[in-house]
Protein backbone atom coordinates (compact mmCIF):
# COMPACT_ATOMS: atom_id res chain seq x y z
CA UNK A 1 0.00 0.00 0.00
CA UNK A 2 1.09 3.60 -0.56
CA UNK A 3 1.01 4.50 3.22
CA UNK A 4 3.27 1.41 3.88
CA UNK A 5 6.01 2.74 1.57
CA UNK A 6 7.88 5.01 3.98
CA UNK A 7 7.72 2.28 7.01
CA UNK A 8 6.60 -1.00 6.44
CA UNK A 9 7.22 -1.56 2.72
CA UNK A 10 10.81 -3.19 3.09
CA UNK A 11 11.81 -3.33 -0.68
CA UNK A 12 11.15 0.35 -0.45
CA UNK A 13 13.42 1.05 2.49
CA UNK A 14 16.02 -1.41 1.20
CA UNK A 15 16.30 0.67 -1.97
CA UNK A 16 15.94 3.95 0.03
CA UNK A 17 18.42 3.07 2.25
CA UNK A 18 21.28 1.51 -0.73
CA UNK A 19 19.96 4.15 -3.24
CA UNK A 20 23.84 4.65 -4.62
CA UNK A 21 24.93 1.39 -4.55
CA UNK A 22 22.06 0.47 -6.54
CA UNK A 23 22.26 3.32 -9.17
CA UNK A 24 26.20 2.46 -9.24
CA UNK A 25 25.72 -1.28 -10.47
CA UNK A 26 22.59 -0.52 -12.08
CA UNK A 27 24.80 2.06 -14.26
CA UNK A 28 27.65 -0.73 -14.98
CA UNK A 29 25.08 -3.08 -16.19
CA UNK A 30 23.67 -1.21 -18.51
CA UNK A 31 26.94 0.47 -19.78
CA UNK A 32 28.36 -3.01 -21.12
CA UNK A 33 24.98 -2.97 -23.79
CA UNK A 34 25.12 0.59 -24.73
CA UNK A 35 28.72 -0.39 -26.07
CA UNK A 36 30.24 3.39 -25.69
CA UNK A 37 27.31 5.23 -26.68
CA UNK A 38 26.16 6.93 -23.43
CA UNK A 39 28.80 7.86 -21.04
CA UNK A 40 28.38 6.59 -17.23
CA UNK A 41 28.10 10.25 -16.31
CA UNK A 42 25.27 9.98 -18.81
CA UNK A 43 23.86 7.08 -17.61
CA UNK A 44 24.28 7.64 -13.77
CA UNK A 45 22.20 11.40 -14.55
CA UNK A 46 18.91 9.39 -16.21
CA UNK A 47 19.10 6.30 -13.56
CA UNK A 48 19.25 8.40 -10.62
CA UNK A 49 16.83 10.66 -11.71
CA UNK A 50 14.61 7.73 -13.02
CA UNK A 51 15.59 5.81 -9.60
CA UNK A 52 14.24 8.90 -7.30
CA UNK A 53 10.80 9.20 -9.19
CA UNK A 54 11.01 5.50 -9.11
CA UNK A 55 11.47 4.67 -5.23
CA UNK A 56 8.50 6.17 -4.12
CA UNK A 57 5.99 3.83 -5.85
CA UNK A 58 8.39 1.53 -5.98
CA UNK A 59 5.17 -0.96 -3.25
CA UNK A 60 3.29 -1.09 -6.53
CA UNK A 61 0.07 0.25 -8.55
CA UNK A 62 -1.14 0.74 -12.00
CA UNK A 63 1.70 1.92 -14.29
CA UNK A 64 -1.24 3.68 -15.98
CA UNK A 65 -2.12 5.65 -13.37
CA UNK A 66 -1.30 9.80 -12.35
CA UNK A 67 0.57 8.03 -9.12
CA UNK A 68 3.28 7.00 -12.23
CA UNK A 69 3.00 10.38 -14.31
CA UNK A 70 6.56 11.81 -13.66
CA UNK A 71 8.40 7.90 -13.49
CA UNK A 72 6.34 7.41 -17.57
CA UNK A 73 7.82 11.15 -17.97
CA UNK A 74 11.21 9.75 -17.58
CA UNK A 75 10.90 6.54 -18.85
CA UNK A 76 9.21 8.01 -22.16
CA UNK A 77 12.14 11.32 -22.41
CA UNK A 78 14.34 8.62 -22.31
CA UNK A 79 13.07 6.42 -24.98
CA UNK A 80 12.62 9.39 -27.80
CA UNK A 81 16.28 9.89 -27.21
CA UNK A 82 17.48 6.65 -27.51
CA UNK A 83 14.89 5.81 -30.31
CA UNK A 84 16.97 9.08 -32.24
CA UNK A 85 20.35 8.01 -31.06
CA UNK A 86 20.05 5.02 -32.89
CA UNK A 87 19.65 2.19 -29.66
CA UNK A 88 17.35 -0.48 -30.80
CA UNK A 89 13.83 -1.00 -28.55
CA UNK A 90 15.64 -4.21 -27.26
CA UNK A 91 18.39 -2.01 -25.25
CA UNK A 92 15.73 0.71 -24.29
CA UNK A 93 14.06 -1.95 -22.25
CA UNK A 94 16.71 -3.69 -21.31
CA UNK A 95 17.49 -0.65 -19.29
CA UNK A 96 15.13 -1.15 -17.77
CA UNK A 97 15.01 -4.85 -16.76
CA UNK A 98 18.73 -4.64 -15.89
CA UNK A 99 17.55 -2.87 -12.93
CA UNK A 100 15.89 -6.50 -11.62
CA UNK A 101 18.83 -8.01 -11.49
CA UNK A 102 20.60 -5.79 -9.36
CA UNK A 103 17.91 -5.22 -6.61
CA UNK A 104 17.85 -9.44 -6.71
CA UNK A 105 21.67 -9.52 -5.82
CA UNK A 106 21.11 -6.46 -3.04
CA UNK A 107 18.04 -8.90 -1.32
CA UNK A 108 19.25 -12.54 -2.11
CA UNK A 109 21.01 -12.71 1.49
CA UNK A 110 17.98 -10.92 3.22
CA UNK A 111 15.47 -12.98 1.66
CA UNK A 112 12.14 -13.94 4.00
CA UNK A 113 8.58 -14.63 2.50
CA UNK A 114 7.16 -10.59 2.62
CA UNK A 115 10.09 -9.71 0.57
CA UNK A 116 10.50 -12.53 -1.93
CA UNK A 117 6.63 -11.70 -2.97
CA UNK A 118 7.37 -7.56 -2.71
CA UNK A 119 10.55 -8.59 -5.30
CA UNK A 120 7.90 -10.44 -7.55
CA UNK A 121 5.48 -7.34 -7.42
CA UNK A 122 8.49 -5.15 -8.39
CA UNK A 123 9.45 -7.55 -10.81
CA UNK A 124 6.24 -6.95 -12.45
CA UNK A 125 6.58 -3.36 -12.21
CA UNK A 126 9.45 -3.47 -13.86
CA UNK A 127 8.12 -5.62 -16.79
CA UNK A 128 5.26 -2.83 -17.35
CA UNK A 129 7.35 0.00 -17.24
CA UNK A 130 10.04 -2.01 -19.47
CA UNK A 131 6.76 -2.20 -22.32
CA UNK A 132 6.34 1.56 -21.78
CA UNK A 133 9.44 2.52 -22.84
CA UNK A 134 9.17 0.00 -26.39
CA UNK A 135 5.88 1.86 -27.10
CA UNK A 136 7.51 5.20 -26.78
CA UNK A 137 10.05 3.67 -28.87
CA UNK A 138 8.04 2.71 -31.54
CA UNK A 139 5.83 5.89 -31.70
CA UNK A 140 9.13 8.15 -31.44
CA UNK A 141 10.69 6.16 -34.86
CA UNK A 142 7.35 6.65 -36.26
CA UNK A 143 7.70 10.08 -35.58
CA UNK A 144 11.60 10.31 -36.99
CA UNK A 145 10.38 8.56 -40.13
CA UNK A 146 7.34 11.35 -40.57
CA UNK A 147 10.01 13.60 -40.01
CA UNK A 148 12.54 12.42 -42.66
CA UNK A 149 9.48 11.92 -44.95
CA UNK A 150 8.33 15.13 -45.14
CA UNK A 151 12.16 16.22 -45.26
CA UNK A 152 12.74 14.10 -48.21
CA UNK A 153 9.87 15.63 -49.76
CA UNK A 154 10.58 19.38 -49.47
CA UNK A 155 14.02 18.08 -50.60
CA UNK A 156 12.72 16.52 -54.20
CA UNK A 157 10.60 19.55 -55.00
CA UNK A 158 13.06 22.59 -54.92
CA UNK A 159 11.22 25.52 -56.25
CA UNK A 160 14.45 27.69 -58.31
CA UNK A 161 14.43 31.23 -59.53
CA UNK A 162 15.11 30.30 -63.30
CA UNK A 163 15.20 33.90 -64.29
CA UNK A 164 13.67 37.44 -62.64
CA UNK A 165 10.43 36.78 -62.81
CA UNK A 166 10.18 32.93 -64.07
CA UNK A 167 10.33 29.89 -61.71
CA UNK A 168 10.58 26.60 -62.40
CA UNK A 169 9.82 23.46 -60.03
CA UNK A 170 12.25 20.18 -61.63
CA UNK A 171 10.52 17.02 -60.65
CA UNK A 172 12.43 14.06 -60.77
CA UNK A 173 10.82 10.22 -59.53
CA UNK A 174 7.46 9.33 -58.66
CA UNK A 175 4.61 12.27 -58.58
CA UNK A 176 1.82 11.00 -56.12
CA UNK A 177 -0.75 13.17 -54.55
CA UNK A 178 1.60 13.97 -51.50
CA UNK A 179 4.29 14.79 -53.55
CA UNK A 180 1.91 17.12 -55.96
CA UNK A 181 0.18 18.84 -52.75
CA UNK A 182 3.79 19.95 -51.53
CA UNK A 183 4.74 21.18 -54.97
CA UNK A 184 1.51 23.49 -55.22
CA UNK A 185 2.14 24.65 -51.21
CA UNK A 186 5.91 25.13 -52.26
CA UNK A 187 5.05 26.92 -55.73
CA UNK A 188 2.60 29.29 -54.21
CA UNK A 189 4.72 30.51 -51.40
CA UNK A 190 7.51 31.06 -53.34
CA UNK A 191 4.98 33.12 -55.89
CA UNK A 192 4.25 35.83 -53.21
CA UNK A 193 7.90 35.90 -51.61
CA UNK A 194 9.00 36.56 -55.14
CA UNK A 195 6.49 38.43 -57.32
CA UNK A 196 6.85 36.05 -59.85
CA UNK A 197 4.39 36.08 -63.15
CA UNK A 198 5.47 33.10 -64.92
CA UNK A 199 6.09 29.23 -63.00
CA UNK A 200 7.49 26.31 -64.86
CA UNK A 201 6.22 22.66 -63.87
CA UNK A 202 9.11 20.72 -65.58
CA UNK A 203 7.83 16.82 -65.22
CA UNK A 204 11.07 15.51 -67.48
CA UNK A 205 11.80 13.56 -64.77
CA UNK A 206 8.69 11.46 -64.04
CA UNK A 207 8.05 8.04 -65.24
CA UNK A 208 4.40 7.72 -65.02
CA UNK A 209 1.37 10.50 -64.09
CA UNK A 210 -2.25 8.83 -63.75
CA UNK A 211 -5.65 10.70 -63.29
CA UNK A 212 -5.21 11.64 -59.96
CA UNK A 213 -1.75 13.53 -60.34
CA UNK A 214 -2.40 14.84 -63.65
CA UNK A 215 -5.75 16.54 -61.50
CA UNK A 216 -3.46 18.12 -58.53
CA UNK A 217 -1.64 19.36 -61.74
CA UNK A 218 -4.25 21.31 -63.03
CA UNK A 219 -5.50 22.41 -59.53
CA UNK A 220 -1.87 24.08 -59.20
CA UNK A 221 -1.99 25.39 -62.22
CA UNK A 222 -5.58 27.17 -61.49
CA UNK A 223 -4.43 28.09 -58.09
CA UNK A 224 -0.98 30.38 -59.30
CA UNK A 225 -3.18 31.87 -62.00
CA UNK A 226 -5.86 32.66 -59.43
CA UNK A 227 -2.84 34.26 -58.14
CA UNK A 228 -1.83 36.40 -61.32
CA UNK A 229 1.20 33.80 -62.45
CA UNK A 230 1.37 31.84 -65.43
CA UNK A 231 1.95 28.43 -65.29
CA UNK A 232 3.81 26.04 -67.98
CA UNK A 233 3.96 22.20 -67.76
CA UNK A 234 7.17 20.87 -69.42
CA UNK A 235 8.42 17.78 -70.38
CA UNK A 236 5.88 15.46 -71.12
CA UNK A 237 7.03 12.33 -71.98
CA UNK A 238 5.81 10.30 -75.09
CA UNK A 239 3.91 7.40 -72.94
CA UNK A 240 2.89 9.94 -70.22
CA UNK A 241 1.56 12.31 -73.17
CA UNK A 242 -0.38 8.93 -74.49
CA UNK A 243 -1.38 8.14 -71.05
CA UNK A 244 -3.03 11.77 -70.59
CA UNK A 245 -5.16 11.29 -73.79
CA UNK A 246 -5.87 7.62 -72.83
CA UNK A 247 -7.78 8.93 -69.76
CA UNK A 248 -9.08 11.52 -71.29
CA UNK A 249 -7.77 14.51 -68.92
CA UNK A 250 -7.85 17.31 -70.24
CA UNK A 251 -5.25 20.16 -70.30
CA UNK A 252 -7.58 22.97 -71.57
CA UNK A 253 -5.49 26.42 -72.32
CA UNK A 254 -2.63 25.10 -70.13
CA UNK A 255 0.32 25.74 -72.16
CA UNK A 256 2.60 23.36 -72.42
CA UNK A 257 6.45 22.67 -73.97
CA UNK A 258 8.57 19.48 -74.63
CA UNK A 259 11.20 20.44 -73.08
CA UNK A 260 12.46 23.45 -69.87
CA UNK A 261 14.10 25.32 -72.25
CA UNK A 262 11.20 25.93 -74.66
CA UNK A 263 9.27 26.78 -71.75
CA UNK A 264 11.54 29.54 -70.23
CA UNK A 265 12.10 30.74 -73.63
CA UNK A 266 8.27 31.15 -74.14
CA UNK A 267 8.11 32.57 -70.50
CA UNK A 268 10.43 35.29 -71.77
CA UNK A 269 9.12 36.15 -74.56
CA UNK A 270 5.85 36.68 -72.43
CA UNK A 271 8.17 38.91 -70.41
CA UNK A 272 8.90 40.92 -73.34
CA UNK A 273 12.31 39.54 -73.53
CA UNK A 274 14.19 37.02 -76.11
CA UNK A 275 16.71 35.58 -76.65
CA UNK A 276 18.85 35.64 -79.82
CA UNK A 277 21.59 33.14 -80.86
CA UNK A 278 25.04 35.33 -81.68
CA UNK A 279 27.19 33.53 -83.59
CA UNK A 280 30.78 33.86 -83.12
């Protein structure tokens, strides 16, 4: 019981009472797995921190519950780092369980029937808290993988100042919807920082555009001349250009070029500026 955990609860005392020695080994343990990459200064900051919260409901209870809040606080700070240091969710528990076996070996000479069966319960408590921190895990590399996702993403749509007034967006790979929503969010943005009239959608790049892309096309298209720009598509491919027809999407007025340099060359000219070949 709570109320038994400052007097009566002998695991609780015993761990009170040894709380360095315990931290110390519990430290050692765990520094042979990390294999170098958490110093024991490192180590010795998160156990004794985790090892203070952990003491005082250290007689038991739901894991679940607010009496837990700041030991899951720990327990879940803890995993996100590891989970983006690169540990696997095997050593982030294990940090956990290696705790057991050091609390066994401070109580296997002291051993009597009350304590064996408080041992089991924190046992137990261990074990929950252990499948805490591989949830944590696993929702923290979800996370990093969002993360690099979306990176990745802004990274293979680059929006580039082709000329004063003219951008172009290269796209190079597979065009899906996600990939076509970021290109109209990064097109338009870059529209108003810049002023821009004209915008180049060079597709020279992509294998294959079905009904669905070829749609979020057209909807960025609409959307930078809602906002004053003209747009060009570029580089249609032969079996993309007989895909288009095959589903019957139409382009409408949309102007487009085979290639990125017929379409900045017709951007210019809608500038009022061309360009003439000198020979030399």
């Amino acid at each position: 019981m709570v109320g038994e955990a400052g007097q009566g609860h002998r695991l609780t005392g015993l761990l009170r009472d040894n709380a360095d020695e315990v931290v110390r080994r519990w430290v050692e343990a765990v520094a042979v797995t990390v294999r170098g990459r958490a110093t024991g200064a490192e180590l010795e900051r998160d156990f004794r921190e985790l090892f203070g919260a952990l003491v005082p409901v250290a007689d038991g209870g739901d894991v679940r519950g607010e009496r837990f809040t700041e030991v899951r606080t720990l327990l879940e700070e803890m995993s996100r780092n590891r989970a983006r240091g690169g540990y696997t969710p095997t050593e982030t528990a294990s940090s956990v369980f290696a705790l057991k076996r050091v609390v066994f070996e401070l109580t296997e000479d002291s051993a009597t029937p009350e304590l064996f069966r408080q041992l089991m319960e924190f046992s137990t408590l261990l074990d929950a808290l252990g499948l805490i921190t591989f949830e944590t895990y696993a929702r923290a590399r979800e996370e990093i993988i969002k993360e690099q996702s979306e990176q990745l993403l802004e990274l293979t749509t680059p929006v580039v100042k082709l000329w004063e007034g003219v951008l172009a967006v290269p796209l190079v790979g597979t065009l899906d919807s996600a990939r076509t929503q970021v290109v109209m969010e990064k097109l338009l943005e870059t529209l108003v920082e810049t002023g821009s009239e004209h915008a180049i959608i060079d597709i020279t790049g992509v294998f294959a555009v079905d009904t669905q892309v070829a749609q979020h096309l057209l909807k960025t298209v609409v959307a930078a001349r809602l906002m004053g720009a003209d747009c060009i598509i570029s580089g249609i491919r032969p079996q993309i250009a007989q895909t288009i027809v095959e589903l019957g999407i139409e382009f409408g007025d949309i102007t487009t070029k085979a290639s990125l340099a017929d379409a900045l060359r017709h951007a210019l000219r809608k500038e009022g500026t061309d360009i003439v070949k000198v020979d030399r």
